[in-house]
N, C-alpha and C. Protein backbone atom coordinates (compact mmCIF):
# COMPACT_ATOMS: atom_id res chain seq x y z
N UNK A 1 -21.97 -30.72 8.93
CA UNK A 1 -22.02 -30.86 7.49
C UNK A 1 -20.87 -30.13 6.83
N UNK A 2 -20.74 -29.30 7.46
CA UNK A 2 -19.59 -28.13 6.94
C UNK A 2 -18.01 -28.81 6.61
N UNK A 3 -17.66 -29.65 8.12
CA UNK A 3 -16.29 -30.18 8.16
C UNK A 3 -16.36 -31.29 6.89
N UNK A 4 -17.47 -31.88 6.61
CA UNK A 4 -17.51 -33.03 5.83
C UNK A 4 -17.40 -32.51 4.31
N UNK A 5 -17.90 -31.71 3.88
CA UNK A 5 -17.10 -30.18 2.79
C UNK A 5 -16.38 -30.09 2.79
N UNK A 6 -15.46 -29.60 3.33
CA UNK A 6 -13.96 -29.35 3.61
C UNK A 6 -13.38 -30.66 3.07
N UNK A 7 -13.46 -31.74 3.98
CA UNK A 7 -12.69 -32.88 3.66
C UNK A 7 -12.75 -33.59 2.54
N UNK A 8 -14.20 -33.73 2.00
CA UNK A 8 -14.43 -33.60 0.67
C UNK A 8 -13.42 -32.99 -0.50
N UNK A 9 -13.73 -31.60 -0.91
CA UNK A 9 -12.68 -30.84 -1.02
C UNK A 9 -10.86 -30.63 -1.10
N UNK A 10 -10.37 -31.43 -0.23
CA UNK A 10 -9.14 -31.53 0.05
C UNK A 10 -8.67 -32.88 -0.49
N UNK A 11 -9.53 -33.97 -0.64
CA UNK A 11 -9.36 -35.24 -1.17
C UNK A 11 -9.32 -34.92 -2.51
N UNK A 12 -10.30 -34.12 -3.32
CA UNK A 12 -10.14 -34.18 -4.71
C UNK A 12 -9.46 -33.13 -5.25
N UNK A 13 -8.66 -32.43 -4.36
CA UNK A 13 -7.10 -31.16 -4.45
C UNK A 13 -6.22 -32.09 -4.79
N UNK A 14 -5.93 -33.42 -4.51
CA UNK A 14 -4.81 -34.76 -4.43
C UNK A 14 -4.21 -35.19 -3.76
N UNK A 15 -2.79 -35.18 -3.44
CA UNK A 15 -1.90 -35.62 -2.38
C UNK A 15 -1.44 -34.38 -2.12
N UNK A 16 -0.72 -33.82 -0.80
CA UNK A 16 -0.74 -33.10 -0.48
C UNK A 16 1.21 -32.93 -1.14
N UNK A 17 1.66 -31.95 -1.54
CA UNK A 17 2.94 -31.82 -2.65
C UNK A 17 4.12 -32.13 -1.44
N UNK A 18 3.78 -31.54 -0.21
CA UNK A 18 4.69 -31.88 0.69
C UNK A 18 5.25 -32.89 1.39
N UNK A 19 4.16 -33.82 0.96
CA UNK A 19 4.49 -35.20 1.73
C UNK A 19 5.41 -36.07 0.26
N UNK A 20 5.09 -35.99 -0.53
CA UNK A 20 5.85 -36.10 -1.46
C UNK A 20 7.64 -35.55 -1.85
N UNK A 21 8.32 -35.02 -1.06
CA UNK A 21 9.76 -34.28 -0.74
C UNK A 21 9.97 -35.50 -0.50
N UNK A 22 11.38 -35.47 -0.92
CA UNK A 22 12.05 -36.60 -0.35
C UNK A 22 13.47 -36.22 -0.24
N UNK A 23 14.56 -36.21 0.78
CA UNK A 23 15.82 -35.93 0.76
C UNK A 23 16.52 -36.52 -1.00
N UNK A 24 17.34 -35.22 -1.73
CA UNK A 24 18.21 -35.98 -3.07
C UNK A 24 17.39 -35.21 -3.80
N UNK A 25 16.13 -34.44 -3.97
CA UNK A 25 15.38 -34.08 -5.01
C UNK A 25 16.05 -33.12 -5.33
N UNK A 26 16.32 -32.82 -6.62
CA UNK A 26 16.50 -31.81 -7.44
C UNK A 26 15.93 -30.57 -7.36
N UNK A 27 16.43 -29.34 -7.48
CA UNK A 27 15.83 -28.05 -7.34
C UNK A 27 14.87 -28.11 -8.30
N UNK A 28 14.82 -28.52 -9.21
CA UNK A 28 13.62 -28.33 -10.55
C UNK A 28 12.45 -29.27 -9.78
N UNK A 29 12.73 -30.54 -9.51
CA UNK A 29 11.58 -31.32 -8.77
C UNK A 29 11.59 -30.25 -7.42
N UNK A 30 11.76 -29.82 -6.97
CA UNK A 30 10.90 -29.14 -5.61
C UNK A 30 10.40 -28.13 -6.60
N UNK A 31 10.87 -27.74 -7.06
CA UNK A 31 9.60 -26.37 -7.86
C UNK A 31 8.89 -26.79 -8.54
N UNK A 32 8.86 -28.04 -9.39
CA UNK A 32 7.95 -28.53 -10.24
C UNK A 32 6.71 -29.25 -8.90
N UNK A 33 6.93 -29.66 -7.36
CA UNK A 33 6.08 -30.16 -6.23
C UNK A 33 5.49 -28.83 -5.81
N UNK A 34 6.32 -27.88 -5.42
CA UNK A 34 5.73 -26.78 -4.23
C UNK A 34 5.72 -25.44 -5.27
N UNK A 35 5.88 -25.43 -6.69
CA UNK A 35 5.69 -23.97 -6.90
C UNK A 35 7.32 -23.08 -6.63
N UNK A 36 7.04 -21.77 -7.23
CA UNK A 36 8.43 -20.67 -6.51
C UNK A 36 7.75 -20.63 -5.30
N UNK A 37 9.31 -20.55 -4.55
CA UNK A 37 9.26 -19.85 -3.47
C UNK A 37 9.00 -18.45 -3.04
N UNK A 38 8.70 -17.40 -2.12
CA UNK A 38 8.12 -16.74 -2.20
C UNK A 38 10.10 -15.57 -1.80
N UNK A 39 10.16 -16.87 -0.71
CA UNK A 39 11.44 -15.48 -0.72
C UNK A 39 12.85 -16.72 -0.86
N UNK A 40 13.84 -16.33 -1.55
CA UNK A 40 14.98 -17.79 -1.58
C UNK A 40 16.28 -16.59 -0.97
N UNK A 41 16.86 -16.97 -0.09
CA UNK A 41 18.12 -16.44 0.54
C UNK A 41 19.38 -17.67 0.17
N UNK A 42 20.50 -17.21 -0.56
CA UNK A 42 21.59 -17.99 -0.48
C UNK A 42 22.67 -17.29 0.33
N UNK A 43 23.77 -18.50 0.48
CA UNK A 43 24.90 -18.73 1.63
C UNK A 43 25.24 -19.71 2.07
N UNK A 44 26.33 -19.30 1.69
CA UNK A 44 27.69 -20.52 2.60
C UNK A 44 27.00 -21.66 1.88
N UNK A 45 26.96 -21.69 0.60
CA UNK A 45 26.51 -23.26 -0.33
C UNK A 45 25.53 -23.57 -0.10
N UNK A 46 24.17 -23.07 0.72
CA UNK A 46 22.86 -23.71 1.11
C UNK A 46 22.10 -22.52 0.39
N UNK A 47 21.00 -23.11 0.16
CA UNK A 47 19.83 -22.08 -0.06
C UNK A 47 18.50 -22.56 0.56
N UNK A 48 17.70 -20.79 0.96
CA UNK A 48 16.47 -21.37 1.77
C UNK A 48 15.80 -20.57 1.09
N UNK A 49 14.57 -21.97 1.01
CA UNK A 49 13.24 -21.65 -0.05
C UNK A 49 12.04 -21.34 1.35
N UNK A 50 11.67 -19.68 0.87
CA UNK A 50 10.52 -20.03 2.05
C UNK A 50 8.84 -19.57 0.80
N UNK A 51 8.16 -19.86 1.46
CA UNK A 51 6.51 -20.43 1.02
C UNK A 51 5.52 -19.35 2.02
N UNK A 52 5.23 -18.80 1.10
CA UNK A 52 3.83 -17.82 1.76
C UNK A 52 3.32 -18.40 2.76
N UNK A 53 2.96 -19.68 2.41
CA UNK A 53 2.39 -20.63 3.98
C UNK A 53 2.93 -21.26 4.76
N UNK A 54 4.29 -20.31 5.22
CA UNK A 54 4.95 -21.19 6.12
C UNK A 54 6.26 -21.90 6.20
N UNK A 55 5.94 -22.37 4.86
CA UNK A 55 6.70 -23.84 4.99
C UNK A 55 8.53 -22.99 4.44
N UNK A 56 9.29 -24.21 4.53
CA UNK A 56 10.72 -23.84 4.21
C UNK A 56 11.42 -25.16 3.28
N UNK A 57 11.90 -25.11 2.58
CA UNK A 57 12.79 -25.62 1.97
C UNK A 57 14.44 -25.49 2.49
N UNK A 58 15.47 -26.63 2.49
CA UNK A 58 16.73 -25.91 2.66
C UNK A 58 17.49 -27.14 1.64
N UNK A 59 18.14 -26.50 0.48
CA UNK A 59 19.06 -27.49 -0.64
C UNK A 59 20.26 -26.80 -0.40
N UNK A 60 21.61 -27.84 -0.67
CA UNK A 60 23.10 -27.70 -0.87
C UNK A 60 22.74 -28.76 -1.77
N UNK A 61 23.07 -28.11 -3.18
CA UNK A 61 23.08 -28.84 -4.67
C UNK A 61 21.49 -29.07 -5.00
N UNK A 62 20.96 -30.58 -3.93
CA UNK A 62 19.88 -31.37 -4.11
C UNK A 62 19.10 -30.85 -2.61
N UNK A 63 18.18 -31.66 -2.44
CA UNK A 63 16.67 -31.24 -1.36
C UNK A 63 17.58 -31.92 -0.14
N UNK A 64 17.78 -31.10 1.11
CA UNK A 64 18.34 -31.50 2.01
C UNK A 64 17.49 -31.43 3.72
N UNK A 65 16.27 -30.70 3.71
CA UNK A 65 15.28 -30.75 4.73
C UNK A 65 14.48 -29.79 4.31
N UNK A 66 13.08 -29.82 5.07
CA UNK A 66 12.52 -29.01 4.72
C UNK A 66 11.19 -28.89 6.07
N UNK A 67 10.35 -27.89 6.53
CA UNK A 67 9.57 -27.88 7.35
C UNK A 67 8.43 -27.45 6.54
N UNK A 68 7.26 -28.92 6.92
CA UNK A 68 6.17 -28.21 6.47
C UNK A 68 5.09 -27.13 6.73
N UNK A 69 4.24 -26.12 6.03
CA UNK A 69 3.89 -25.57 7.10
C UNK A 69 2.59 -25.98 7.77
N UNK A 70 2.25 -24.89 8.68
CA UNK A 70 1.40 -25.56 9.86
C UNK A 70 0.36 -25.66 9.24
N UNK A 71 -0.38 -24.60 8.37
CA UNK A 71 -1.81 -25.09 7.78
C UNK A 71 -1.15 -25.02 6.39
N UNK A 72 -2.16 -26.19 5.22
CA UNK A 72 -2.04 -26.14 3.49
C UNK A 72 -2.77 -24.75 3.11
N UNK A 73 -2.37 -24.57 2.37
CA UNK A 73 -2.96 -23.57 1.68
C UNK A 73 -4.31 -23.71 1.01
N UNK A 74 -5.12 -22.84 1.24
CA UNK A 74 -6.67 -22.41 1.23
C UNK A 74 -6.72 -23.34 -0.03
N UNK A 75 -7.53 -24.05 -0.14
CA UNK A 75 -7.86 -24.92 -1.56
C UNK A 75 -8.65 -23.59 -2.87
N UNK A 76 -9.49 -23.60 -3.41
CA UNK A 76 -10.09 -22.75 -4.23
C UNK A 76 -11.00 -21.67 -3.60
N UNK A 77 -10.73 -20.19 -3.38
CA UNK A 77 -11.49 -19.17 -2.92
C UNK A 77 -12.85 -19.42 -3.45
N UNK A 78 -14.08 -18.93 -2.45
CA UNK A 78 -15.02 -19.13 -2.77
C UNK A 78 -15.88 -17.65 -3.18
N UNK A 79 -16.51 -17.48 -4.38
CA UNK A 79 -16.55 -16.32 -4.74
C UNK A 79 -17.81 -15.42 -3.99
N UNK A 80 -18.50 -15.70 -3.52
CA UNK A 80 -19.42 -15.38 -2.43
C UNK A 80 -18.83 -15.01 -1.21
N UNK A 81 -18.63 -14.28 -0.16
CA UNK A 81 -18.59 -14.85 1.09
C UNK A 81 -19.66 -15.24 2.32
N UNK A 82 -19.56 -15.90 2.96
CA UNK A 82 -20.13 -16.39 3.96
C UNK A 82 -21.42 -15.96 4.20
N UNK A 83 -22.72 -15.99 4.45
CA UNK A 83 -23.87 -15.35 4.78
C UNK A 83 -23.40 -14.92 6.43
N UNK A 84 -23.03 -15.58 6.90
CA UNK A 84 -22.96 -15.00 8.03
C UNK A 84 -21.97 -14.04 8.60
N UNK A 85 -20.76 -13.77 7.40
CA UNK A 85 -19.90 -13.00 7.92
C UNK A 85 -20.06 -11.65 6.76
N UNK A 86 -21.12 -11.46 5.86
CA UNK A 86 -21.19 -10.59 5.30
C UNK A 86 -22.16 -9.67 6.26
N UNK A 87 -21.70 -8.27 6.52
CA UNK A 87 -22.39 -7.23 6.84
C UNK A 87 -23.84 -6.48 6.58
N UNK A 88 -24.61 -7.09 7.71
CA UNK A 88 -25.87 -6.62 7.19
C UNK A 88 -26.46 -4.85 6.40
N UNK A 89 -25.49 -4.23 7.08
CA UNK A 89 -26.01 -2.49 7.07
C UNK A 89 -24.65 -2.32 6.96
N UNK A 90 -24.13 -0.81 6.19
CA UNK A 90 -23.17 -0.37 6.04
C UNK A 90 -22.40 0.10 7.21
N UNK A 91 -21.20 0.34 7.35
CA UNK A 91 -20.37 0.52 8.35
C UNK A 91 -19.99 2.29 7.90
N UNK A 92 -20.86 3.12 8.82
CA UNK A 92 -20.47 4.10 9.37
C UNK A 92 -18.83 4.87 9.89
N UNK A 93 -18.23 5.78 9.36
CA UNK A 93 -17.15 5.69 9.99
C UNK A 93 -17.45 6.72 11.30
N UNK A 94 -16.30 6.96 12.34
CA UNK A 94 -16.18 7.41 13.90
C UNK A 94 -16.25 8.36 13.60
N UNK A 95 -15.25 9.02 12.40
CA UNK A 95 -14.70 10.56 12.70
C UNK A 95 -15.36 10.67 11.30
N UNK A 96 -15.45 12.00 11.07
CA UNK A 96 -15.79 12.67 9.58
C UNK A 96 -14.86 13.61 9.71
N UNK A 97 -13.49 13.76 8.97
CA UNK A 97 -12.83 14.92 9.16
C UNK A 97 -12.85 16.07 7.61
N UNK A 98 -13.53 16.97 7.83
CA UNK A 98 -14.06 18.07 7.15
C UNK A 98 -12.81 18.39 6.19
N UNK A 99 -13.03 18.79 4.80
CA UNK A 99 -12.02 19.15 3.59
C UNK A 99 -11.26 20.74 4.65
N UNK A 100 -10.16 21.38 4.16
CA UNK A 100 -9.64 22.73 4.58
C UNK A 100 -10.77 23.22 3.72
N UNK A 101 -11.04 24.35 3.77
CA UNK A 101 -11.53 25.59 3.75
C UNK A 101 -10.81 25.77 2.14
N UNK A 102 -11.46 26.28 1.25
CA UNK A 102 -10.68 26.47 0.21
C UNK A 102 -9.95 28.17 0.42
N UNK A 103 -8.76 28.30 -0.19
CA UNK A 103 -7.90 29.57 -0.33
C UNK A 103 -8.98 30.28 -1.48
N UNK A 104 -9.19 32.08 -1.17
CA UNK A 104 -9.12 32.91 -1.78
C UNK A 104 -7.95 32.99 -2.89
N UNK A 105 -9.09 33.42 -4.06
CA UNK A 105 -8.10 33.46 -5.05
C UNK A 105 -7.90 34.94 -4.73
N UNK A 106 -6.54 35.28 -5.72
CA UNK A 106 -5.63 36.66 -5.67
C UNK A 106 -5.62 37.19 -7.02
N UNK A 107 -5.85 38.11 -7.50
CA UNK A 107 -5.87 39.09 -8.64
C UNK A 107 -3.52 39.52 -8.64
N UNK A 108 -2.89 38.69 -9.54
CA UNK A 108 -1.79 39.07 -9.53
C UNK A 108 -1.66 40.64 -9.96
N UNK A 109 -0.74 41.17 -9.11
CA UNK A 109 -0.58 42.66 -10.00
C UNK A 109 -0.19 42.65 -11.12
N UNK A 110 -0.47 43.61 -11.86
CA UNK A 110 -0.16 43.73 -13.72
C UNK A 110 1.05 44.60 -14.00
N UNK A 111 1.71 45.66 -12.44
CA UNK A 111 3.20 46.19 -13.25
C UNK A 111 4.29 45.83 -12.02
N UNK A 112 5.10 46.14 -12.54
CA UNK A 112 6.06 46.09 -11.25
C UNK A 112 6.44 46.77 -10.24
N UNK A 113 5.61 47.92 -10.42
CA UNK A 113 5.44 49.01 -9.17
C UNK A 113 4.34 48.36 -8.36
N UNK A 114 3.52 47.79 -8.70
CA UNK A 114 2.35 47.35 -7.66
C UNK A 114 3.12 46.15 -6.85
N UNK A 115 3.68 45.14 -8.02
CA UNK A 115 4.20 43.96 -7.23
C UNK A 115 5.59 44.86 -6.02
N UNK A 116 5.92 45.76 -6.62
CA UNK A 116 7.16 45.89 -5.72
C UNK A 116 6.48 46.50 -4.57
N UNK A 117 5.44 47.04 -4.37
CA UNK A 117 4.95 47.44 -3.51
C UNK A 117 4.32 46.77 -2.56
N UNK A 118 3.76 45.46 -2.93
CA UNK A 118 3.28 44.27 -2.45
C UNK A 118 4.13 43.55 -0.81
N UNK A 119 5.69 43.61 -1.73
CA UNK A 119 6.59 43.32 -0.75
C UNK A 119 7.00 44.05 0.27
N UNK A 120 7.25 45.58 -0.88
CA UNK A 120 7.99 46.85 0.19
C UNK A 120 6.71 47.63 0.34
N UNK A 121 5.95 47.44 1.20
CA UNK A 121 5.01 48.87 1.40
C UNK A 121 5.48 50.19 1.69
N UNK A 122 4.65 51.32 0.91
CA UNK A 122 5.33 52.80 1.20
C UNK A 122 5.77 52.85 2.78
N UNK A 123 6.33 53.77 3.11
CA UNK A 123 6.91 53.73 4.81
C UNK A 123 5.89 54.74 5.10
N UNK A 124 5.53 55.15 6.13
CA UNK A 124 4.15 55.88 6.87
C UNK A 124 4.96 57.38 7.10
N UNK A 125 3.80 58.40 6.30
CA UNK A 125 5.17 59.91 6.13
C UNK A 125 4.49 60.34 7.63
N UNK A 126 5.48 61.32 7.80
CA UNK A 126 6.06 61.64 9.34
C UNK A 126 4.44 62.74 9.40
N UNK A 127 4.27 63.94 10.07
CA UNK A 127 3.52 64.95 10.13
C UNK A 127 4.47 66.08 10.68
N UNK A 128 4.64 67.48 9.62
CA UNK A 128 5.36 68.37 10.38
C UNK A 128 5.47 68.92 11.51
């Protein structure tokens, strides 16, 4: 029943934009068929249009080849997911790694004989 959903589905998405390319198309007609591209690299007079799903575009001026990709893109997300792939009971993690230890606070000294002393401690007096 499931596959027959799907196919359902994909018939009333329309024609699929890719089969529709035709060598000569205009850069505005491939973006007005497939959308921006996700990444476009130019050089040496060509440019390549590539597609989150795969696919590639390659124009010098007008539409000069293109590879479609291997799967279309997901038709409309479904806002539920799956009964069967949603998680019955919460997922536990392995490790619990414990906060540091918080730092003791410090009372700053109030003159500069204490702070200097802080650094330089008195030296230890001798015994006669």
């Amino acid at each position: 029943m499931l596959p027959g959903l799907l196919l359902a589905g994909s018939l009333c998405a329309g024609p699929d934009p890719w089969a529709q390319l035709k060598p000569g198309l205009t850069p505005e007609s491939v973006t007005a068929l497939l959308g921006a591209p996700v990444l476009l690299t130019k050089g040496h007079g060509t440019q390549t249009w590539i597609y989150d799903n795969g696919g590639e575009v390659l124009i010098r001026d007008t539409l000069v080849e293109w590879t479609q990709p291997a799967m279309p893109p997901p038709a409309t997300p479904t806002s539920a997911p799956a009964p069967h792939l949603a998680p019955k009971q919460p997922v536990k993690p392995a490790v619990v790694i414990a906060p540091p230890p918080a730092a003791k606070a410090t009372v700053p000294p109030t003159d500069a004989k204490e702070k200097a002393l802080q650094f330089f401690p008195k030296p230890a007096e001798s015994a006669p």
